[in-house]
Protein backbone atom coordinates (compact mmCIF):
# COMPACT_ATOMS: atom_id res chain seq x y z
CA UNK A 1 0.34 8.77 13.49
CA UNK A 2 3.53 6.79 11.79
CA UNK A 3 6.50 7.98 12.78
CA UNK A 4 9.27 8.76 10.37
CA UNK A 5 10.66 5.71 9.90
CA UNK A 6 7.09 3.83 9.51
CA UNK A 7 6.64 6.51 6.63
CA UNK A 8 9.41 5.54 4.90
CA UNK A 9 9.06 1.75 4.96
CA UNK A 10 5.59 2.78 3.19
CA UNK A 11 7.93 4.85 1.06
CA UNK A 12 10.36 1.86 -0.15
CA UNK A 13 7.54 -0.68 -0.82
CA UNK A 14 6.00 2.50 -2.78
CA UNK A 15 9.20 2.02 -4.98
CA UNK A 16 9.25 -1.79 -5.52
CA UNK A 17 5.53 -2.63 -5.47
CA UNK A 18 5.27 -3.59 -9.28
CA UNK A 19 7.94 -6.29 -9.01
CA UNK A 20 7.33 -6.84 -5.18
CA UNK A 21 5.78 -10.52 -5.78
CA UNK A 22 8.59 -11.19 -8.64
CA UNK A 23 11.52 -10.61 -6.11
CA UNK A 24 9.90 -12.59 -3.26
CA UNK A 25 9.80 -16.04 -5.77
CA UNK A 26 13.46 -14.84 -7.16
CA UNK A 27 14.82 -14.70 -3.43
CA UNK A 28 13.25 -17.92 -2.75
CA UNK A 29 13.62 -19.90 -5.21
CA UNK A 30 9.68 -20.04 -5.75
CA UNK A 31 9.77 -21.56 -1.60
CA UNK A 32 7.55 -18.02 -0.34
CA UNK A 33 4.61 -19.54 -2.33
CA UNK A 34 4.78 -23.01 -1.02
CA UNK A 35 5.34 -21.31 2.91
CA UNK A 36 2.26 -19.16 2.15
CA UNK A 37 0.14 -22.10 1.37
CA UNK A 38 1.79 -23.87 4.43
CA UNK A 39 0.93 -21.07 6.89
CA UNK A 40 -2.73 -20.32 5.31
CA UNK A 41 -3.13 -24.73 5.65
CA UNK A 42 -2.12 -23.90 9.72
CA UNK A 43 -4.76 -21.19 9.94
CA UNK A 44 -7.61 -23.11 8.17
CA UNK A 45 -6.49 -26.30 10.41
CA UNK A 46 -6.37 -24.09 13.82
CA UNK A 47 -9.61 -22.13 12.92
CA UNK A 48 -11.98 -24.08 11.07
CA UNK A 49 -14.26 -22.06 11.27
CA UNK A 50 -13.25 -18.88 11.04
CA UNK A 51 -15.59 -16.75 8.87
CA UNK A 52 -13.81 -13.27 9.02
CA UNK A 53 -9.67 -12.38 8.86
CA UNK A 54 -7.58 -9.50 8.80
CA UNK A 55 -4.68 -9.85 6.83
CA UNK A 56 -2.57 -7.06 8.19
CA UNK A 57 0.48 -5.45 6.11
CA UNK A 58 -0.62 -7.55 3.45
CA UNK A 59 1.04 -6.00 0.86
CA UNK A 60 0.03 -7.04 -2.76
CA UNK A 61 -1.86 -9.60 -1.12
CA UNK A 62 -0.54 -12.49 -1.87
CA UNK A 63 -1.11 -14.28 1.63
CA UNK A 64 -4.71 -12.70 1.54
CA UNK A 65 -5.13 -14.64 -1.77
CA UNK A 66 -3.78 -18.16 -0.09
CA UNK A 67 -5.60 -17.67 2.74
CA UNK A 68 -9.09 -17.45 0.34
CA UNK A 69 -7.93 -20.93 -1.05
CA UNK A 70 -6.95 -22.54 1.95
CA UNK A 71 -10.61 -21.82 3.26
CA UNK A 72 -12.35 -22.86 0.26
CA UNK A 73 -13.29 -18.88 -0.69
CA UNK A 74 -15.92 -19.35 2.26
CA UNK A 75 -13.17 -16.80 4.72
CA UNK A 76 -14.28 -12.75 4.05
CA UNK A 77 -10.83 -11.62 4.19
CA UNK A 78 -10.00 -7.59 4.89
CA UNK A 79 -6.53 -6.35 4.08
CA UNK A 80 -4.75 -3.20 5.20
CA UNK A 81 -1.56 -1.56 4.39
CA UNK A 82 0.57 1.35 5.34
CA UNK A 83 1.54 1.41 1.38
CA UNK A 84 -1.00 2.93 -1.06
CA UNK A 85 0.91 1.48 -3.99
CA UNK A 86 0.80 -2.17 -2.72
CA UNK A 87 -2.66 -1.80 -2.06
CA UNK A 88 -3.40 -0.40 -5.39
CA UNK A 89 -1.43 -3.68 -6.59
CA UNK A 90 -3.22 -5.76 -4.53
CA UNK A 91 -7.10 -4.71 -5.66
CA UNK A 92 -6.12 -5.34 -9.14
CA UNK A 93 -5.05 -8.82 -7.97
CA UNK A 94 -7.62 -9.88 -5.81
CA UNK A 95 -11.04 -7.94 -7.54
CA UNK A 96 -13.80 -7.91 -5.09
CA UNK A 97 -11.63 -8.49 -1.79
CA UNK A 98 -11.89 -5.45 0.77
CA UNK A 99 -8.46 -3.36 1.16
CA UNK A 100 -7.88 -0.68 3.65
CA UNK A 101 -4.70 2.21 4.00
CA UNK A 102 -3.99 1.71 8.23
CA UNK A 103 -0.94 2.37 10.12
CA UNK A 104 -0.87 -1.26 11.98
CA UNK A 105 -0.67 0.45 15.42
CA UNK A 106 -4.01 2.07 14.54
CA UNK A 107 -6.22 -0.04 13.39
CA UNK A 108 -9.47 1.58 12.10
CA UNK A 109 -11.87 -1.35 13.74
CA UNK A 110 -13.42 -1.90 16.66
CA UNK A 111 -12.72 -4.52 19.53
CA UNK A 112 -12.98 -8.11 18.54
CA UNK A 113 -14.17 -7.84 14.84
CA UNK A 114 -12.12 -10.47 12.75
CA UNK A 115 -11.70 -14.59 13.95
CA UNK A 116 -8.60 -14.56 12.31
CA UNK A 117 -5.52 -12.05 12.26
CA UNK A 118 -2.56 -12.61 9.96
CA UNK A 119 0.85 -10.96 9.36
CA UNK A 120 3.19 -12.60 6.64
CA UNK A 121 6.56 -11.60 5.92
CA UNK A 122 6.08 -8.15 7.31
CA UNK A 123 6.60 -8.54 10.94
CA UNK A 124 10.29 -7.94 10.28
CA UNK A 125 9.34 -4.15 8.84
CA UNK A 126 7.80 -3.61 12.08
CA UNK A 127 10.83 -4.39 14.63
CA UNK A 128 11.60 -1.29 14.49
CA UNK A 129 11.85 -1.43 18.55
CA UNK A 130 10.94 -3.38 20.98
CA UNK A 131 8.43 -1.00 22.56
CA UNK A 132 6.96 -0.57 18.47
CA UNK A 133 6.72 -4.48 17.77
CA UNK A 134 4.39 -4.82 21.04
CA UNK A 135 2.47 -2.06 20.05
CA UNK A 136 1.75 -3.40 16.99
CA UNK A 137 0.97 -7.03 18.54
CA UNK A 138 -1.01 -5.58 20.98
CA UNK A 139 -2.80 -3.10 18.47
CA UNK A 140 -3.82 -6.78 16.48
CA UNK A 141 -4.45 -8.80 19.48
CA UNK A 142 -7.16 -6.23 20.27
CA UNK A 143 -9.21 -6.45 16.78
CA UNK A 144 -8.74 -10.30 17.35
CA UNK A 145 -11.59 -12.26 18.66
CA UNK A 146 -11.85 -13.58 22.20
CA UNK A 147 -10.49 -17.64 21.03
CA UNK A 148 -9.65 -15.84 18.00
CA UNK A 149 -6.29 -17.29 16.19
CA UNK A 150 -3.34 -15.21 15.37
CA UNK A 151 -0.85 -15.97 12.79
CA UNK A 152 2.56 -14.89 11.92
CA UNK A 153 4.58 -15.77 8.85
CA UNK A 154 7.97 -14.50 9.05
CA UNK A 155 11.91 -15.51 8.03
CA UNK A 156 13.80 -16.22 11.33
CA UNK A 157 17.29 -16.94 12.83
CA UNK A 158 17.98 -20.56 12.72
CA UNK A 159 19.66 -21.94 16.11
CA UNK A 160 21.93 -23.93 13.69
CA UNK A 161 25.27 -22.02 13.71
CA UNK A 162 26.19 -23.23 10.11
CA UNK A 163 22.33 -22.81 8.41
CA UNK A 164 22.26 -18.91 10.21
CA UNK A 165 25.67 -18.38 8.29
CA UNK A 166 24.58 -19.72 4.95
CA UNK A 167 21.54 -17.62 5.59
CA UNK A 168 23.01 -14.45 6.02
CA UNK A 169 25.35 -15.31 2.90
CA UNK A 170 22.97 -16.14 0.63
CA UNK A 171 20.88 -13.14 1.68
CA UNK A 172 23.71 -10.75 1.13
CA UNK A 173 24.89 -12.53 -2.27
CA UNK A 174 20.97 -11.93 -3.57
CA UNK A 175 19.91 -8.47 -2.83
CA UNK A 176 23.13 -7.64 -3.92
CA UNK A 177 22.06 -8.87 -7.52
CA UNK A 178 18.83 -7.55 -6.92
CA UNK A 179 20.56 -3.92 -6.94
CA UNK A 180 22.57 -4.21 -9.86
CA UNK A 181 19.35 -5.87 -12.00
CA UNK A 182 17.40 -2.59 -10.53
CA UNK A 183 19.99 0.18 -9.13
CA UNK A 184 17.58 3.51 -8.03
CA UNK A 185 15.90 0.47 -5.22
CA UNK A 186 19.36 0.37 -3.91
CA UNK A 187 18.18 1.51 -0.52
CA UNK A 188 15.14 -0.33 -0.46
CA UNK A 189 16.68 -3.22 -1.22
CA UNK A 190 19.67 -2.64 1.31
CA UNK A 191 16.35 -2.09 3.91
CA UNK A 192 15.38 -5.57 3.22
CA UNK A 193 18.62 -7.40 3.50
CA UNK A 194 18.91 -5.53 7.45
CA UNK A 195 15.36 -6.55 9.04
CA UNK A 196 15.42 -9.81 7.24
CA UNK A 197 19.02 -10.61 9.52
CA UNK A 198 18.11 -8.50 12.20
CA UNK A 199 15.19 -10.14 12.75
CA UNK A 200 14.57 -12.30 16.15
CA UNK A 201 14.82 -16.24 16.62
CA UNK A 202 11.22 -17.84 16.88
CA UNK A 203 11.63 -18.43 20.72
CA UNK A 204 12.58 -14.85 21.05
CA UNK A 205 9.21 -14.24 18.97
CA UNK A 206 7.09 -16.71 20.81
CA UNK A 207 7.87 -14.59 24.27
CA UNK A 208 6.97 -11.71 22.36
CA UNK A 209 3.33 -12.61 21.58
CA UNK A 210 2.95 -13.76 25.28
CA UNK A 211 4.47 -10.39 26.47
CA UNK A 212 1.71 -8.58 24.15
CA UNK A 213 -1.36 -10.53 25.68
CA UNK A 214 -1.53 -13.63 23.83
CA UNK A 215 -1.41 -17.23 24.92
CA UNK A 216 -0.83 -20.37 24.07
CA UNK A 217 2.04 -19.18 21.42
CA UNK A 218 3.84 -21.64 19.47
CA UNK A 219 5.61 -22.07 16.21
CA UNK A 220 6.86 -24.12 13.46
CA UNK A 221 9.77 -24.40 11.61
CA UNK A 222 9.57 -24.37 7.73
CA UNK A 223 11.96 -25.93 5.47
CA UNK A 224 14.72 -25.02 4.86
CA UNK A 225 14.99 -23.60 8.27
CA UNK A 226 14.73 -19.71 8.17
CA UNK A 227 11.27 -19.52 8.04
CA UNK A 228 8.79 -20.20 11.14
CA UNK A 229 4.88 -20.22 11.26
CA UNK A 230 3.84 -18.63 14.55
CA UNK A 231 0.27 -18.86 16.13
CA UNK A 232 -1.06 -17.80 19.45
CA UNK A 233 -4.65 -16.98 20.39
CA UNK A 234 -6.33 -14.43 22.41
């Protein structure tokens, strides 16, 4: 079962879902769309031919919708959510693609059903702890595949002393006039700014996915440096 604190993570996208994907390319600068095509590129390149992929906390599905394009339309692509809201969001989106409601740690399939397992821009919502990230990697390394290719999408720490503190500048100068434009997602909003900071560097990632099972982990940096592509395989 979530715990408490899974709940209401659920609870604040619940709140934000109908201008989710409008606040991503605000925060950005339109960059999230052009690092979603970049990742879903990595995963078609990687995994050729990779016919099924879960696309887990996939939100309004907006990387489940790049990674369709990347692979031609030819990839079946399942997402699943802890939010009902962003799911709800995401079926009217993407008609005909399968959604499921699952708490990430629980996944409702069996052993080694999808090629392909994806997180993007969500992995941050689950370092809740250390013991609850690997968990959740292990919970998605075991739906993955044997050879199967995992992929991570995420915002990360730069080693650069003078990029991290730009970072954490601009991040605090822009949710801060994302809560006056919308003031009852204060908290929500306040939620994002803390796991998107708190968040680890992509080495400290990388040994995470080899402490969860996987192997062969290694990532890419994405311009303009706060924003890494991970992969690993099982």
């Amino acid at each position: 079962m979530p715990s408490e604190t899974e709940l209401a993570i659920a609870g604040f996208y619940d709140g934000i879902y109908h201008f989710y994907s409008a606040a991503n390319f605000f925060l950005t600068f339109g960059l999230d769309r052009y690092w979603r095509a970049r990742a879903a590129a990595t995963a078609r390149r990687l995994a050729p031919r990779a016919l099924t992929a879960l696309d887990a906390c996939c939100g309004t599905g907006d990387f489940s919708l790049a990674l369709q394009k990347a692979f031609g339309g030819r990839l079946a692509v399942t997402g699943c959510d802890l939010s009902a809201a962003m799911l709800a969001a995401g079926k009217e989106k993407i008609p005909g693609m399968t959604f499921v409601q699952a708490e990430i740690k629980s996944l409702p399939w069996p052993d080694a059903s999808f090629d392909l397992v994806t997180v993007a821009f969500a992995a941050r919502n689950l370092n809740i702890d250390r013991g609850k990230m690997l968990a959740a990697l292990r919970e998605l390394r075991r739906v993955l595949k044997p050879g199967g290719l995992f992929l991570n999408l995420e915002t990360t720490r730069p080693d650069n002393p003078a990029l991290w503190f730009l970072m954490r500048f601009y991040v605090k100068i822009l949710v801060g006039l994302l809560n006056l434009f919308s003031s009852k997602n204060r908290r929500s909003y306040l939620f994002l700014k803390r796991t998107i900071l708190n968040f680890c560097t992509a080495r400290e990632f990388s040994a995470l996915l080899g402490e969860a099972g996987f192997t062969g982990a290694a990532h890419a940096i994405l311009c303009p440096g706060a924003v890494a592509v991970h992969t690993a395989k099982k």
